[in-house]
PDB file of N, CA and C in Angstrom:
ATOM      1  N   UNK A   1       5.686  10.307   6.159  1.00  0.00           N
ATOM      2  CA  UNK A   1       4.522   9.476   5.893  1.00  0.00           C
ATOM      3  C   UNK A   1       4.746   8.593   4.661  1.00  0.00           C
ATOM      4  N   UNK A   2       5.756   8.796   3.842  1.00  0.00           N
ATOM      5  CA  UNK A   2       6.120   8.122   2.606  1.00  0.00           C
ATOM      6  C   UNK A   2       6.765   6.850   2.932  1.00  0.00           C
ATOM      7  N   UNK A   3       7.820   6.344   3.856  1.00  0.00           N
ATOM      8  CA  UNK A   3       7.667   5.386   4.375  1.00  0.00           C
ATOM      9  C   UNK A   3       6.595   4.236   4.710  1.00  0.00           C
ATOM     10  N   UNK A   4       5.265   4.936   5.675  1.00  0.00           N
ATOM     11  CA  UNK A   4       4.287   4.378   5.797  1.00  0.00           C
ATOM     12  C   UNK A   4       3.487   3.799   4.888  1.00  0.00           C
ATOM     13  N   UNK A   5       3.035   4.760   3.955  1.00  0.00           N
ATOM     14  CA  UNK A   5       2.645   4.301   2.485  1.00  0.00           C
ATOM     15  C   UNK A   5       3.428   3.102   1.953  1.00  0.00           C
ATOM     16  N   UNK A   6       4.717   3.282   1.419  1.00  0.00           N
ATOM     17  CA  UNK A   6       5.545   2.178   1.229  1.00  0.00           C
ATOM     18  C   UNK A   6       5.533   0.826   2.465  1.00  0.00           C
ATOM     19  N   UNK A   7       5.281   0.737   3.082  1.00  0.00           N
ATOM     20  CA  UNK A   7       5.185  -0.087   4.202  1.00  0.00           C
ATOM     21  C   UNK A   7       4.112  -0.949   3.764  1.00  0.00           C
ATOM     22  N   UNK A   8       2.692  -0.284   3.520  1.00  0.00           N
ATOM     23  CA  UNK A   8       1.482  -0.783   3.311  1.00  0.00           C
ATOM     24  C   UNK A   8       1.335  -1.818   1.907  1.00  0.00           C
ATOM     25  N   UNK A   9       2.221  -0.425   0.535  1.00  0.00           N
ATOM     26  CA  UNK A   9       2.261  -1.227  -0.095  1.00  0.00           C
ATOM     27  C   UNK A   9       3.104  -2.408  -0.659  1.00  0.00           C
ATOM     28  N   UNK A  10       4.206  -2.665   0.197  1.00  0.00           N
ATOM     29  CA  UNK A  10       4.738  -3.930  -0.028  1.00  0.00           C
ATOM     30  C   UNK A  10       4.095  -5.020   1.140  1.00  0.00           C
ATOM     31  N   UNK A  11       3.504  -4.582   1.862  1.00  0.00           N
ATOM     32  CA  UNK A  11       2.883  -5.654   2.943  1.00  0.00           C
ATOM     33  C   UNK A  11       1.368  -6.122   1.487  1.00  0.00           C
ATOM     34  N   UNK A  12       1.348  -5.273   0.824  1.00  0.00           N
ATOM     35  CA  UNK A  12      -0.207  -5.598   0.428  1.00  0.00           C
ATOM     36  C   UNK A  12       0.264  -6.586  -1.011  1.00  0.00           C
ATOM     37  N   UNK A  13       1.586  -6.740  -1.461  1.00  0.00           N
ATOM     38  CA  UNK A  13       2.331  -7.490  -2.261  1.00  0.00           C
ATOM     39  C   UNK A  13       2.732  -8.978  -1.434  1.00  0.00           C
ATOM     40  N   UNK A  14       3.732  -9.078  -0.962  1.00  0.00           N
ATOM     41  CA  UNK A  14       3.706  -9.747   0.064  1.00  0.00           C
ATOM     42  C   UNK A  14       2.687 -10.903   0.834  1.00  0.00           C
ATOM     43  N   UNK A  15       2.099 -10.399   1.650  1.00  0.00           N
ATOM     44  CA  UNK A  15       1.066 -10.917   2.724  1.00  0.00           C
ATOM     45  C   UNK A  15       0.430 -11.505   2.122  1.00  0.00           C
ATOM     46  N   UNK A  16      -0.562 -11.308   1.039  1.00  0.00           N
ATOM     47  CA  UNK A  16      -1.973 -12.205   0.147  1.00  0.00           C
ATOM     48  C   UNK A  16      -0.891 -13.258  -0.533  1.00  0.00           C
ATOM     49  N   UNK A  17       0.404 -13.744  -0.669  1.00  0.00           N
ATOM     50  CA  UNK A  17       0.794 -14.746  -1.416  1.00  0.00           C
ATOM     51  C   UNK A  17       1.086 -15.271  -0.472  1.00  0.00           C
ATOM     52  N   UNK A  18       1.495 -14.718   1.289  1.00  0.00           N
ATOM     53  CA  UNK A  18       1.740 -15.864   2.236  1.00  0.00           C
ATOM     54  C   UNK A  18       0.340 -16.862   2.419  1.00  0.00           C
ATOM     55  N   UNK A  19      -0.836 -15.906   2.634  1.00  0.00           N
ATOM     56  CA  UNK A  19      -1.987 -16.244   3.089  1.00  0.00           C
ATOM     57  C   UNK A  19      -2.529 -17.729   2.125  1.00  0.00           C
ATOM     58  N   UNK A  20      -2.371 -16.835   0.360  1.00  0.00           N
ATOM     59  CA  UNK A  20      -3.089 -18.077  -0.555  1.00  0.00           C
ATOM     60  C   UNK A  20      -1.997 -19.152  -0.416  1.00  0.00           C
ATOM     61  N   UNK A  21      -0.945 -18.823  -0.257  1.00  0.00           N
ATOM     62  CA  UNK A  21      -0.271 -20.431  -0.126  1.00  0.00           C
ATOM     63  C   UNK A  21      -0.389 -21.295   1.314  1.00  0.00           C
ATOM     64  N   UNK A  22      -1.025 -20.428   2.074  1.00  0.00           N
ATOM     65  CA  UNK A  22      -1.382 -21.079   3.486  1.00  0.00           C
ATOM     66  C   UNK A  22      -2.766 -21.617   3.505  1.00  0.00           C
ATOM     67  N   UNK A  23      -3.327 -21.235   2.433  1.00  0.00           N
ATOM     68  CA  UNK A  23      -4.546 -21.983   1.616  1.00  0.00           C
ATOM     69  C   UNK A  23      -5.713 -21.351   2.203  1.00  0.00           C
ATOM     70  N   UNK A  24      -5.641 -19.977   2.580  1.00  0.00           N
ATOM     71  CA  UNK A  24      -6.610 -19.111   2.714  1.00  0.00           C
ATOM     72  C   UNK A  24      -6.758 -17.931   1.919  1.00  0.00           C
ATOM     73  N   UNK A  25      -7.833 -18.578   1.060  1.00  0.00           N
ATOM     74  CA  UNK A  25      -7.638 -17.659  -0.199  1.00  0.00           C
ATOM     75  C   UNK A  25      -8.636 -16.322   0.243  1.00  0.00           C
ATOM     76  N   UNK A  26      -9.590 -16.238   1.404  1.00  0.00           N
ATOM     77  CA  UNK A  26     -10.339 -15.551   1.971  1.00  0.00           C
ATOM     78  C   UNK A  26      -9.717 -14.118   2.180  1.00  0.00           C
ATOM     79  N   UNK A  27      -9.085 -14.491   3.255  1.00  0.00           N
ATOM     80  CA  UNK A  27      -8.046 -14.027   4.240  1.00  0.00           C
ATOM     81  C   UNK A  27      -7.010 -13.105   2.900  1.00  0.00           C
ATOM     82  N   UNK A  28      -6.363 -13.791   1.725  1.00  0.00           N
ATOM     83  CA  UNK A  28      -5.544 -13.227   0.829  1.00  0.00           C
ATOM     84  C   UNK A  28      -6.240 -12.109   0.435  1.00  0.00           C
ATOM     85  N   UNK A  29      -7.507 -11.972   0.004  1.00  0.00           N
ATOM     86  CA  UNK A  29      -8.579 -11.093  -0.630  1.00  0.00           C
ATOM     87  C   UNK A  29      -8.419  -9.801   0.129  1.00  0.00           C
ATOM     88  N   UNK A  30      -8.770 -10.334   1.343  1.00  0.00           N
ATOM     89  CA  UNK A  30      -9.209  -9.313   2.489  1.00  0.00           C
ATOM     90  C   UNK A  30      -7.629  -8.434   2.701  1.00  0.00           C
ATOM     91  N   UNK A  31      -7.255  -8.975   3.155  1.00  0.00           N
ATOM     92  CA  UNK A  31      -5.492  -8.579   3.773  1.00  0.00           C
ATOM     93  C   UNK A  31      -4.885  -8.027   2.276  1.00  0.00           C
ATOM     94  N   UNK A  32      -5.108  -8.009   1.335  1.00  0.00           N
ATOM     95  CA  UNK A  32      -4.804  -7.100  -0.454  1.00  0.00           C
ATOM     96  C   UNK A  32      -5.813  -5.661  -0.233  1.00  0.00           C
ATOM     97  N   UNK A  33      -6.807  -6.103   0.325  1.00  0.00           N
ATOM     98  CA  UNK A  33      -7.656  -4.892  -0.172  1.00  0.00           C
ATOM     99  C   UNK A  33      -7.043  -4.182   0.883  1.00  0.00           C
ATOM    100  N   UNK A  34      -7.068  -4.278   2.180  1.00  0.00           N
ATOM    101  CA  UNK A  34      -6.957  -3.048   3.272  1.00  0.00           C
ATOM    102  C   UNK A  34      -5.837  -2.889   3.511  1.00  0.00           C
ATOM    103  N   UNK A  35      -4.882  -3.578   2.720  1.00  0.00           N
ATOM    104  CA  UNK A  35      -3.347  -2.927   2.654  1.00  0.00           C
ATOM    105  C   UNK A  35      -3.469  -1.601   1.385  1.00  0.00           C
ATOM    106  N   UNK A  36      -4.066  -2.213   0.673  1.00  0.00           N
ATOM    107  CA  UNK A  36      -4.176  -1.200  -0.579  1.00  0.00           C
ATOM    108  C   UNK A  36      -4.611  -0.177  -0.241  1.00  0.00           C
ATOM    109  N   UNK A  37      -5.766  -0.190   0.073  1.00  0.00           N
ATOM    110  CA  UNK A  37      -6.338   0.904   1.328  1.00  0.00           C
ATOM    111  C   UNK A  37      -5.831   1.889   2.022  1.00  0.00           C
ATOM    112  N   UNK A  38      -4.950   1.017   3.032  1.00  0.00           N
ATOM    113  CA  UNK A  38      -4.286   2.094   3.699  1.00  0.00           C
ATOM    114  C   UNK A  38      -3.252   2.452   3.248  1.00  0.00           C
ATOM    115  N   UNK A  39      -2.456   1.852   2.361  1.00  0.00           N
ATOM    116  CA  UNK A  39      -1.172   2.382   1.233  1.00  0.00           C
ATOM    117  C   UNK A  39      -1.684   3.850   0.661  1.00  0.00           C
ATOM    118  N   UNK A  40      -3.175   4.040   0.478  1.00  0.00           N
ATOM    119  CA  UNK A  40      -3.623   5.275  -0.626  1.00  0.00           C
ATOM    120  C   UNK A  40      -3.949   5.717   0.391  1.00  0.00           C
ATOM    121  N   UNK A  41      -4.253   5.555   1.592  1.00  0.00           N
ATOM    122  CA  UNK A  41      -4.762   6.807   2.506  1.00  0.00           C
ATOM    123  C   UNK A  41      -3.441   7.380   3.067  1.00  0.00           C
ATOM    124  N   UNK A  42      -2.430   7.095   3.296  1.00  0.00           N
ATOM    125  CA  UNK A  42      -1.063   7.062   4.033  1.00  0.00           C
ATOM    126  C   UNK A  42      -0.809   8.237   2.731  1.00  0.00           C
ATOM    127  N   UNK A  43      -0.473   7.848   1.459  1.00  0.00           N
ATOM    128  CA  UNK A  43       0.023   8.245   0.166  1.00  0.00           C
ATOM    129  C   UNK A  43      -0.601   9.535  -0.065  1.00  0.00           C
ATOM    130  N   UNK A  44      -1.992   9.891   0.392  1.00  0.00           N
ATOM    131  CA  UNK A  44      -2.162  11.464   0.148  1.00  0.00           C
ATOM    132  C   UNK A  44      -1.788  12.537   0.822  1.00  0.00           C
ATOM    133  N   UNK A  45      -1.721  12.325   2.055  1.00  0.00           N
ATOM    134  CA  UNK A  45      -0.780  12.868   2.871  1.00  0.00           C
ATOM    135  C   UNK A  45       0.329  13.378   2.630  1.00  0.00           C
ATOM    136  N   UNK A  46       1.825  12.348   1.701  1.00  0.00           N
ATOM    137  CA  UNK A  46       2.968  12.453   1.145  1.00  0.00           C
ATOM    138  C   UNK A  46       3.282  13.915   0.835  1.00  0.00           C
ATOM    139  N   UNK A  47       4.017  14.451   1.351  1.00  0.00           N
ATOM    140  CA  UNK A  47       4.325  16.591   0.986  1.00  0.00           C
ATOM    141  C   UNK A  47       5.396  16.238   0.103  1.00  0.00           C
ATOM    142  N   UNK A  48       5.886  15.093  -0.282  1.00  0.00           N
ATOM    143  CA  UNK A  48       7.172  14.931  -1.114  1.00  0.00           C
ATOM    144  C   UNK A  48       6.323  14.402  -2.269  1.00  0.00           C
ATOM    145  N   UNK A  49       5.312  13.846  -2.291  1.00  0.00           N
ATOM    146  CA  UNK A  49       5.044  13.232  -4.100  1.00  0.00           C
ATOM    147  C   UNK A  49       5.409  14.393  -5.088  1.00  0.00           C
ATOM    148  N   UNK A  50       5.258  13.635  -6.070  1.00  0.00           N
ATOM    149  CA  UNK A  50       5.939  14.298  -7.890  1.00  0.00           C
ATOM    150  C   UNK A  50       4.513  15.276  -7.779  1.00  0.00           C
ATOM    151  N   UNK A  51       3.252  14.885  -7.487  1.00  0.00           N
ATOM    152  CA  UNK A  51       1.961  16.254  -8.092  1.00  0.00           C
ATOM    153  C   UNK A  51       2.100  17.172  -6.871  1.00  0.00           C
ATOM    154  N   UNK A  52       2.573  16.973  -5.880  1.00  0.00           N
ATOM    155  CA  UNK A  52       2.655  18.487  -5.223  1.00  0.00           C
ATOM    156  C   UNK A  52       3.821  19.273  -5.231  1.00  0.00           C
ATOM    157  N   UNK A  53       5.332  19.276  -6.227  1.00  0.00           N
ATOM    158  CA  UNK A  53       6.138  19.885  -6.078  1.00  0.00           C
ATOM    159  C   UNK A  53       5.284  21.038  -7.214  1.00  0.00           C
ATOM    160  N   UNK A  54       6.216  21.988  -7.002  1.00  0.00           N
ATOM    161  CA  UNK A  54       5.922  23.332  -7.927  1.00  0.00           C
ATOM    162  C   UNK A  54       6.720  22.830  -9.658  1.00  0.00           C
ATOM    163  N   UNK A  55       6.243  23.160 -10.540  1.00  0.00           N
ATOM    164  CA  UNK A  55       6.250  22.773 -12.142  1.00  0.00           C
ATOM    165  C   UNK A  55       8.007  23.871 -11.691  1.00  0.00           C
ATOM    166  N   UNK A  56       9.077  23.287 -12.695  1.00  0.00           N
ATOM    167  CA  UNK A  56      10.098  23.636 -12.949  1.00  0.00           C
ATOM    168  C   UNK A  56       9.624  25.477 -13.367  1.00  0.00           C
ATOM    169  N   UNK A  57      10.908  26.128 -13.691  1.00  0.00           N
ATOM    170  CA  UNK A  57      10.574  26.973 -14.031  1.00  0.00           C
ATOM    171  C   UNK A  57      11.399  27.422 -15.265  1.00  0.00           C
TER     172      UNK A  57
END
C-alpha cells in the first residue's frame, strides 16, 4: 500500500502545476486536495511506516 500512497502523493505535486498552467486554477485546488486526501488515507494503512515498527531494543 506504500506505493499507492506514494503514487497519490506525487500525482498531488505534479497534477495542480499541469492544471494552473493550463489556466485552471479551479481544477488545480480541487485535484491538490483529493490527491492529498487519498495519499493520507492510502498512508495509514502502510504496516512498514517508521511509528508502527517496534522501538529498538
Amino acid at each position: 500500500m506504500g506505493w499507492l500512497s506514494e503514487f497519490f502523493f506525487i500525482g498531488s505535486a505534479v497534477l495542480p502545476v499541469i492544471f494552473f498552467l493550463a489556466g485552471e486554477p479551479l481544477w488545480a485546488a480541487m485535484s491538490s486536495t483529493f490527491l492529498c486526501m487519498a495519499g493520507a488515507v492510502c498512508a495509514i494503512d502502510d504496516p512498514e511506516a517508521p511509528h508502527r515498527r517496534p522501538p529498538p531494543h
